[in-house]
PDB file of N, CA and C in Angstrom:
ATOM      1  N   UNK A   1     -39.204 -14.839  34.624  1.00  0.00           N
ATOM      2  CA  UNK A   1     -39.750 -13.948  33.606  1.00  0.00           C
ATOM      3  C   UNK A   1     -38.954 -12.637  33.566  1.00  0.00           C
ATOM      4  N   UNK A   2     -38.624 -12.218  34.909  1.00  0.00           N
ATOM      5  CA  UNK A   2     -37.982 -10.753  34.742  1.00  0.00           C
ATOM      6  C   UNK A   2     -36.704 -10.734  34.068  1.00  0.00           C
ATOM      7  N   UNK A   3     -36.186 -12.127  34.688  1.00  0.00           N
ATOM      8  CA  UNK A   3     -34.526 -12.512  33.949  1.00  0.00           C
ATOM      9  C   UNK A   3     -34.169 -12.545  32.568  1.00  0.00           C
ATOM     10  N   UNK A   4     -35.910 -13.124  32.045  1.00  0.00           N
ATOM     11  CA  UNK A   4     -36.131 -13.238  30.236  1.00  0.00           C
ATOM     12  C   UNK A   4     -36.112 -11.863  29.595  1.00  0.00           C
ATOM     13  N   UNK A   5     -36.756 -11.088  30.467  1.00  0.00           N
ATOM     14  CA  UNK A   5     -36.953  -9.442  30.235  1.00  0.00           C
ATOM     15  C   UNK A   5     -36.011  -9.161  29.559  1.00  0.00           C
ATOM     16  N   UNK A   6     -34.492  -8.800  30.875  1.00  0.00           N
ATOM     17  CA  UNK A   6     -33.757  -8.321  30.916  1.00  0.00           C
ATOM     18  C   UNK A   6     -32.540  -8.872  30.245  1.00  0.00           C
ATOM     19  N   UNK A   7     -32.579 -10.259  29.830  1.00  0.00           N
ATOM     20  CA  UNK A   7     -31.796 -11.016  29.140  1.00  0.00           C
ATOM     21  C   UNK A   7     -32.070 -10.142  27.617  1.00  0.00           C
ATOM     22  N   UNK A   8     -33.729 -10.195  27.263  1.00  0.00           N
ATOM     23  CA  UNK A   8     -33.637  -9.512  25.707  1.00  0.00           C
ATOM     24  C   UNK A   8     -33.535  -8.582  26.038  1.00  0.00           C
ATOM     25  N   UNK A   9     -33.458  -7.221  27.058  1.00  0.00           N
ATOM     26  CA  UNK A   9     -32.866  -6.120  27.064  1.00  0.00           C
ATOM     27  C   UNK A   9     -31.372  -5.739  26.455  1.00  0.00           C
ATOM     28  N   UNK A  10     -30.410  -6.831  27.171  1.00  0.00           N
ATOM     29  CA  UNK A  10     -29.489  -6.937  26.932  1.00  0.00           C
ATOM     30  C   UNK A  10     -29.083  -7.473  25.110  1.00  0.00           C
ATOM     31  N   UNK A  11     -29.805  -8.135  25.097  1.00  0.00           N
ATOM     32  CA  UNK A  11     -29.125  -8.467  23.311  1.00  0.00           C
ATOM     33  C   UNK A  11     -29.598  -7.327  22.658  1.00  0.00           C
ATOM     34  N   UNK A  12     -30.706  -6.808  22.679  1.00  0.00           N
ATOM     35  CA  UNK A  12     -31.120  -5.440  21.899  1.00  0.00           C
ATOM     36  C   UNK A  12     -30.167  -4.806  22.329  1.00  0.00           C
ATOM     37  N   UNK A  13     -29.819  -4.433  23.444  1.00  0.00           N
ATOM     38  CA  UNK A  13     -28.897  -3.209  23.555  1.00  0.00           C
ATOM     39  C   UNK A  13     -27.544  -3.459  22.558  1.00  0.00           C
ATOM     40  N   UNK A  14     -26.964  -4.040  22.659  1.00  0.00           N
ATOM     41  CA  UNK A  14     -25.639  -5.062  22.206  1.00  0.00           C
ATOM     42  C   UNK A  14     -26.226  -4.766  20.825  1.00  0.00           C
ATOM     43  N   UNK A  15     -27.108  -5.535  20.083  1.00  0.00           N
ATOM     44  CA  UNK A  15     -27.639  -5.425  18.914  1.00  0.00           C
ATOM     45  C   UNK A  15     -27.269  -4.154  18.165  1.00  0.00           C
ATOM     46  N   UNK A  16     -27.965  -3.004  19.086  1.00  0.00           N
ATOM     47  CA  UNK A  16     -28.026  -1.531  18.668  1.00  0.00           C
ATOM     48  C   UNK A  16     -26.560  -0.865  18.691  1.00  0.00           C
ATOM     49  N   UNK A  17     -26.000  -1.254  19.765  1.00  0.00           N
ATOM     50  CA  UNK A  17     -24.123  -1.377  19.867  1.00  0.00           C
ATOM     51  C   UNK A  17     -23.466  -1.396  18.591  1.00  0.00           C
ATOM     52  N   UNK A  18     -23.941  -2.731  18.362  1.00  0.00           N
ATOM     53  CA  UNK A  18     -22.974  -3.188  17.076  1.00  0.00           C
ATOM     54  C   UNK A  18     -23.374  -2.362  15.681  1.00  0.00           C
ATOM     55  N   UNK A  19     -24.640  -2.344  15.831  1.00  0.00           N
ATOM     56  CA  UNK A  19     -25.104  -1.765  13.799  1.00  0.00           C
ATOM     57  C   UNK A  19     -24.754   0.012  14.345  1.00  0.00           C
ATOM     58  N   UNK A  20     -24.499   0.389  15.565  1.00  0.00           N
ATOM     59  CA  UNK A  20     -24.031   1.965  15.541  1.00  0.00           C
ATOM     60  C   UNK A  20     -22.605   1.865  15.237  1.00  0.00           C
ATOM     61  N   UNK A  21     -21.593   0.845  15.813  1.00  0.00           N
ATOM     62  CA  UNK A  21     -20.447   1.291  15.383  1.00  0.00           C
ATOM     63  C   UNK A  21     -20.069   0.461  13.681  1.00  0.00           C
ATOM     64  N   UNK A  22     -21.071  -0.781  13.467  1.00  0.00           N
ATOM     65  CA  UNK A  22     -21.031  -0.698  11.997  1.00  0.00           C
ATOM     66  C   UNK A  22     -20.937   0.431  11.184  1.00  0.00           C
ATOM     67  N   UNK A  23     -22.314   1.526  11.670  1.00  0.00           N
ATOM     68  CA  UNK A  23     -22.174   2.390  10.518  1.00  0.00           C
ATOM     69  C   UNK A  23     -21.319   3.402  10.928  1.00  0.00           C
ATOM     70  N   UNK A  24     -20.607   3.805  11.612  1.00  0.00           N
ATOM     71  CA  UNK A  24     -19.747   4.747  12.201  1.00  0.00           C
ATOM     72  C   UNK A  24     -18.561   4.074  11.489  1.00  0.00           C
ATOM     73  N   UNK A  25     -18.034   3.083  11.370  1.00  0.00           N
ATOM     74  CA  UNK A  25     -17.242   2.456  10.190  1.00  0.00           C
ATOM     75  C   UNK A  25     -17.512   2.727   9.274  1.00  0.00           C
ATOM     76  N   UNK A  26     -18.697   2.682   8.308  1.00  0.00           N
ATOM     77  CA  UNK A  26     -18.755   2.765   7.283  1.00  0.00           C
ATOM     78  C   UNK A  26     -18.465   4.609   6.973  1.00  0.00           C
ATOM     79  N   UNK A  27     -19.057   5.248   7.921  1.00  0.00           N
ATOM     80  CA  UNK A  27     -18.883   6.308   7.543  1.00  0.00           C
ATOM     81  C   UNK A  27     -17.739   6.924   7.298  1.00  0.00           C
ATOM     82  N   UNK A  28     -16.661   6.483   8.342  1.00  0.00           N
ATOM     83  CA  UNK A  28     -15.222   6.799   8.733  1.00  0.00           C
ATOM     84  C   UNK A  28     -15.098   6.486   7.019  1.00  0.00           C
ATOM     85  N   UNK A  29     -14.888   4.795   6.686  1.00  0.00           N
ATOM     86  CA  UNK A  29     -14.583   4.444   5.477  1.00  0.00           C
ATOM     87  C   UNK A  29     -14.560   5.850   4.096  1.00  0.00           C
ATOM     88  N   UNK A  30     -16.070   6.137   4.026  1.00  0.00           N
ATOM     89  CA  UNK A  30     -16.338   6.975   2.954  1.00  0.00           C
ATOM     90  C   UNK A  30     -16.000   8.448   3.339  1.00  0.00           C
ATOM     91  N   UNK A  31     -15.332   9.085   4.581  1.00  0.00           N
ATOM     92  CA  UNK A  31     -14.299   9.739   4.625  1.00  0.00           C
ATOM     93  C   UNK A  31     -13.502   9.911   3.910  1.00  0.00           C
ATOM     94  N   UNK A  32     -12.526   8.579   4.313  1.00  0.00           N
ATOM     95  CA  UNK A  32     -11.370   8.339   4.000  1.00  0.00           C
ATOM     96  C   UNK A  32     -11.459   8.348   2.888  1.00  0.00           C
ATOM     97  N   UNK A  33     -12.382   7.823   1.940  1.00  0.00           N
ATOM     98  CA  UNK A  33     -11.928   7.820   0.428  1.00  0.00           C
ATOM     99  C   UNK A  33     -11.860   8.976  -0.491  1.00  0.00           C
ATOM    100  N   UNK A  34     -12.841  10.286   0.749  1.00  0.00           N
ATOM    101  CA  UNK A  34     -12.765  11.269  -0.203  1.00  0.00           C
ATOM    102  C   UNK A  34     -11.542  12.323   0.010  1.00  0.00           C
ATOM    103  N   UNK A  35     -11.067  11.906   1.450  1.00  0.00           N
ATOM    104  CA  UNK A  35      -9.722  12.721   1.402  1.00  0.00           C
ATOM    105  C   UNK A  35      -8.702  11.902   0.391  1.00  0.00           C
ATOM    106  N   UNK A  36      -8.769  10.573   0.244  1.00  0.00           N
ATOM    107  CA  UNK A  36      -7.857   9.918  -0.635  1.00  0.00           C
ATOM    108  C   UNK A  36      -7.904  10.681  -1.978  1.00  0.00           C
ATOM    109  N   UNK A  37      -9.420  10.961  -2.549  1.00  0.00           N
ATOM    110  CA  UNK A  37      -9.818  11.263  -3.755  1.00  0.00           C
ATOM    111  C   UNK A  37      -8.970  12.889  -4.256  1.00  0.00           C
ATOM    112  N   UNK A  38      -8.878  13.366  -2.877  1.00  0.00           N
ATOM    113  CA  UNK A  38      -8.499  15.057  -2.802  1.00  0.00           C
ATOM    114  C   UNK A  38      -6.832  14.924  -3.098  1.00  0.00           C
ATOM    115  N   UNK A  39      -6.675  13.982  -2.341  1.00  0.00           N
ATOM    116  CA  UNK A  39      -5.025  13.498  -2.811  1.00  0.00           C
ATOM    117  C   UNK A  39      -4.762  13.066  -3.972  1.00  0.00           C
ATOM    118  N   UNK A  40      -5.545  12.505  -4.468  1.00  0.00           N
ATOM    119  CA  UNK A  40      -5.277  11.649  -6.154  1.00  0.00           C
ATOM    120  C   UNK A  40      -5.271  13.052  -7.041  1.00  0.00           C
ATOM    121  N   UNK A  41      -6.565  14.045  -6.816  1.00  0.00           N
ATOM    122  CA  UNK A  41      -6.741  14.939  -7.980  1.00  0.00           C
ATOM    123  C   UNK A  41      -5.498  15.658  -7.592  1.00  0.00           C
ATOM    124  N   UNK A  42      -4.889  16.131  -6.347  1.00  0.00           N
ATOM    125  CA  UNK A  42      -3.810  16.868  -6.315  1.00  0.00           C
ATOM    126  C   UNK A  42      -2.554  16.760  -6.951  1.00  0.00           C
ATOM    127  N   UNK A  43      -2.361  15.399  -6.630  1.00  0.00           N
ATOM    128  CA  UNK A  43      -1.184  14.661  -7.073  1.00  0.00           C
ATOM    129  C   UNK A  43      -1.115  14.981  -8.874  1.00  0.00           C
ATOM    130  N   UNK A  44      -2.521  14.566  -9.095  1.00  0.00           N
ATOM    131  CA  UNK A  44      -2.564  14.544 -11.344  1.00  0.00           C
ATOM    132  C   UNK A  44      -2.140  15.266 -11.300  1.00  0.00           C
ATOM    133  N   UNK A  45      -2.365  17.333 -10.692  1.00  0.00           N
ATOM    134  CA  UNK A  45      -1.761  18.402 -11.170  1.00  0.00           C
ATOM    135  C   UNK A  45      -0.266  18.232 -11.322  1.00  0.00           C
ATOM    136  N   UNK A  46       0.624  16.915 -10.707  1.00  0.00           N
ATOM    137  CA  UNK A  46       2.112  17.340 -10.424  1.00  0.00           C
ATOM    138  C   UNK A  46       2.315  18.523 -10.024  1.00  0.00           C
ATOM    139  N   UNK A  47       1.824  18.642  -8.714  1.00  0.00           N
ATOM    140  CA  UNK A  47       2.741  20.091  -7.862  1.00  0.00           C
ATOM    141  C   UNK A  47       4.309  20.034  -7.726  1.00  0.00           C
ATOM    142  N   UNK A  48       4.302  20.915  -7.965  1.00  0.00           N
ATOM    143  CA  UNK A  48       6.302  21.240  -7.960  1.00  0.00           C
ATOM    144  C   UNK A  48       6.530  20.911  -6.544  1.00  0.00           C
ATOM    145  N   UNK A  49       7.701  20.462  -6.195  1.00  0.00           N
ATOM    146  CA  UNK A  49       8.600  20.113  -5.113  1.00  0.00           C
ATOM    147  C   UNK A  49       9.275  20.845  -4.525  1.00  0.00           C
ATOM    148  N   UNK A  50       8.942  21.040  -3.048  1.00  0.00           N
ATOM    149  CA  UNK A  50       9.520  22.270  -2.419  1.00  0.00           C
ATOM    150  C   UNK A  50      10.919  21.755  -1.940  1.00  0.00           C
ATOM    151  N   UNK A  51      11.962  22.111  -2.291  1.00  0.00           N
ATOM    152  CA  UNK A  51      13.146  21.703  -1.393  1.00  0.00           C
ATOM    153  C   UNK A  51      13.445  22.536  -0.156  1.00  0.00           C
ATOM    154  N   UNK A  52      12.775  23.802   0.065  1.00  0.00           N
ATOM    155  CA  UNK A  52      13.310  24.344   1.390  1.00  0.00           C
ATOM    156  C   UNK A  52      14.724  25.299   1.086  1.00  0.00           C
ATOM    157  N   UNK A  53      15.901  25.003   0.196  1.00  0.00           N
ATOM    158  CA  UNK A  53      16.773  25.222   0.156  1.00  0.00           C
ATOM    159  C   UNK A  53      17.278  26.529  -1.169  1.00  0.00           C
ATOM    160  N   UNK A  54      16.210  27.124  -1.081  1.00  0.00           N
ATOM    161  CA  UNK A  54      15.856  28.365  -1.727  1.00  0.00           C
ATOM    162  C   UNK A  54      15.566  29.457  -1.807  1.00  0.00           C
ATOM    163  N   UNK A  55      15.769  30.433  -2.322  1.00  0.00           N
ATOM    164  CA  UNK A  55      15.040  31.587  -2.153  1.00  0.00           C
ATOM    165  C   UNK A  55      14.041  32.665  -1.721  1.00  0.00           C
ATOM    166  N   UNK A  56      13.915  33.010  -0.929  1.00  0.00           N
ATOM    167  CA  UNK A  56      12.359  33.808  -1.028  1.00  0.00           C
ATOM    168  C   UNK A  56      11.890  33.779  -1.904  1.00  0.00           C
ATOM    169  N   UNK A  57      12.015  34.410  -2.601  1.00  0.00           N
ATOM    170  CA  UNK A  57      11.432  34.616  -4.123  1.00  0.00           C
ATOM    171  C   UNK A  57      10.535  33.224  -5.018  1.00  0.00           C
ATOM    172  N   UNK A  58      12.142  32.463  -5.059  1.00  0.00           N
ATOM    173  CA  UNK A  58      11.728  31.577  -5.360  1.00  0.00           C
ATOM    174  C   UNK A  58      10.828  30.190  -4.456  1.00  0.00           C
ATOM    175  N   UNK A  59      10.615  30.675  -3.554  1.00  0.00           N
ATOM    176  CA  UNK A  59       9.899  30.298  -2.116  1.00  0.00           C
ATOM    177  C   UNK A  59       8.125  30.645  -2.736  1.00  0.00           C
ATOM    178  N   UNK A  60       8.356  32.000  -2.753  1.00  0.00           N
ATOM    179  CA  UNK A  60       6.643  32.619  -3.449  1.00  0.00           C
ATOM    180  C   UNK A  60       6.142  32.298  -5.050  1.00  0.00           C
ATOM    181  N   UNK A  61       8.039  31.940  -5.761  1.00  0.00           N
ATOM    182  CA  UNK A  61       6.866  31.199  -6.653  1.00  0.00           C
ATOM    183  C   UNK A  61       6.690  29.868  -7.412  1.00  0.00           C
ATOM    184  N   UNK A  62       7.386  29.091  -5.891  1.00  0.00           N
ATOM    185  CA  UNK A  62       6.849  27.601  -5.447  1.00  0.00           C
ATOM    186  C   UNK A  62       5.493  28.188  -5.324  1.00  0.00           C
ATOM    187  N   UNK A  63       5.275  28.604  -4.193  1.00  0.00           N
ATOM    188  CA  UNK A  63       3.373  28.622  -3.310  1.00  0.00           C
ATOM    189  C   UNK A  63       2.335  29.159  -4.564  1.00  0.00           C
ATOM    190  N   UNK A  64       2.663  30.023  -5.407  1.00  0.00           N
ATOM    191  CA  UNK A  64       2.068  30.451  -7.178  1.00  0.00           C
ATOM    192  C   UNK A  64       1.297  29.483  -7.484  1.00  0.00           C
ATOM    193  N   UNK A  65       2.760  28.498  -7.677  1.00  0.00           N
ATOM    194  CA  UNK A  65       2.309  27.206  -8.437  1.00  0.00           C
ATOM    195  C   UNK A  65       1.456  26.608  -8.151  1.00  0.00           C
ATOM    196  N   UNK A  66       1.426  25.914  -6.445  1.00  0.00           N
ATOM    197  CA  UNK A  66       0.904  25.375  -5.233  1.00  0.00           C
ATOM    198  C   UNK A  66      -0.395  26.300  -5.963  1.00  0.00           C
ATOM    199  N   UNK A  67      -1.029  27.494  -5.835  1.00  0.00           N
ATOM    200  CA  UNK A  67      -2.193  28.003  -5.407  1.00  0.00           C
ATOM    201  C   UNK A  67      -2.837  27.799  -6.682  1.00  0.00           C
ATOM    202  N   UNK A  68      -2.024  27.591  -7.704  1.00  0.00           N
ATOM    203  CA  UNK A  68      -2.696  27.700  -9.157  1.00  0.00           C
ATOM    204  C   UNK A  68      -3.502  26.612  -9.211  1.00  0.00           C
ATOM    205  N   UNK A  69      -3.664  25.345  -8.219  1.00  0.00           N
ATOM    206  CA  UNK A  69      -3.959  24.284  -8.468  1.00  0.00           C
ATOM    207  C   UNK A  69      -5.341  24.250  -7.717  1.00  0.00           C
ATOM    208  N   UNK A  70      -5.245  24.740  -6.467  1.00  0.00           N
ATOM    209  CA  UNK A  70      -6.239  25.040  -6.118  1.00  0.00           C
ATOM    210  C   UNK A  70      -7.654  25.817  -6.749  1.00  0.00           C
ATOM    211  N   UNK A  71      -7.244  26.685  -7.910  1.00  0.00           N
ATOM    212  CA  UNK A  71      -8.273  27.369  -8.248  1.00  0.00           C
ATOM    213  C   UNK A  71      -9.207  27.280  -9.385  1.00  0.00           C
TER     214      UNK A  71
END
């Protein structure tokens, strides 16, 4: 009897195991889609392309552009 106990102890536990990291998946999942989503709307704006190989100036008004999108 005690062995039966502890036998369904064990599958409940396991049980509760599995549907916690189910939804810990799912959650991760619907994360991910909304940083994806933050990337998609960014991307529509077409942000200008930083080459690095420029100006100050024209350095600050790359980041302009960059900030205009944000707001």
């Amino acid at each position: 009897m005690a062995q039966s106990m502890a036998n369904m102890a064990d599958a409940v536990t396991a049980q509760t195991a599995a549907k916690n990291l189910r939804d810990l998946e799912k959650r991760d999942k619907a994360l991910q889609n909304e940083e994806s989503k933050g990337l998609i709307e960014f991307r529509h704006h077409k942000p200008p392309k930083f080459r690095g190989d420029v100006s100050p100036e024209e350095a600050g008004l790359w980041l302009q552009e960059i900030e205009k999108i944000f707001e």
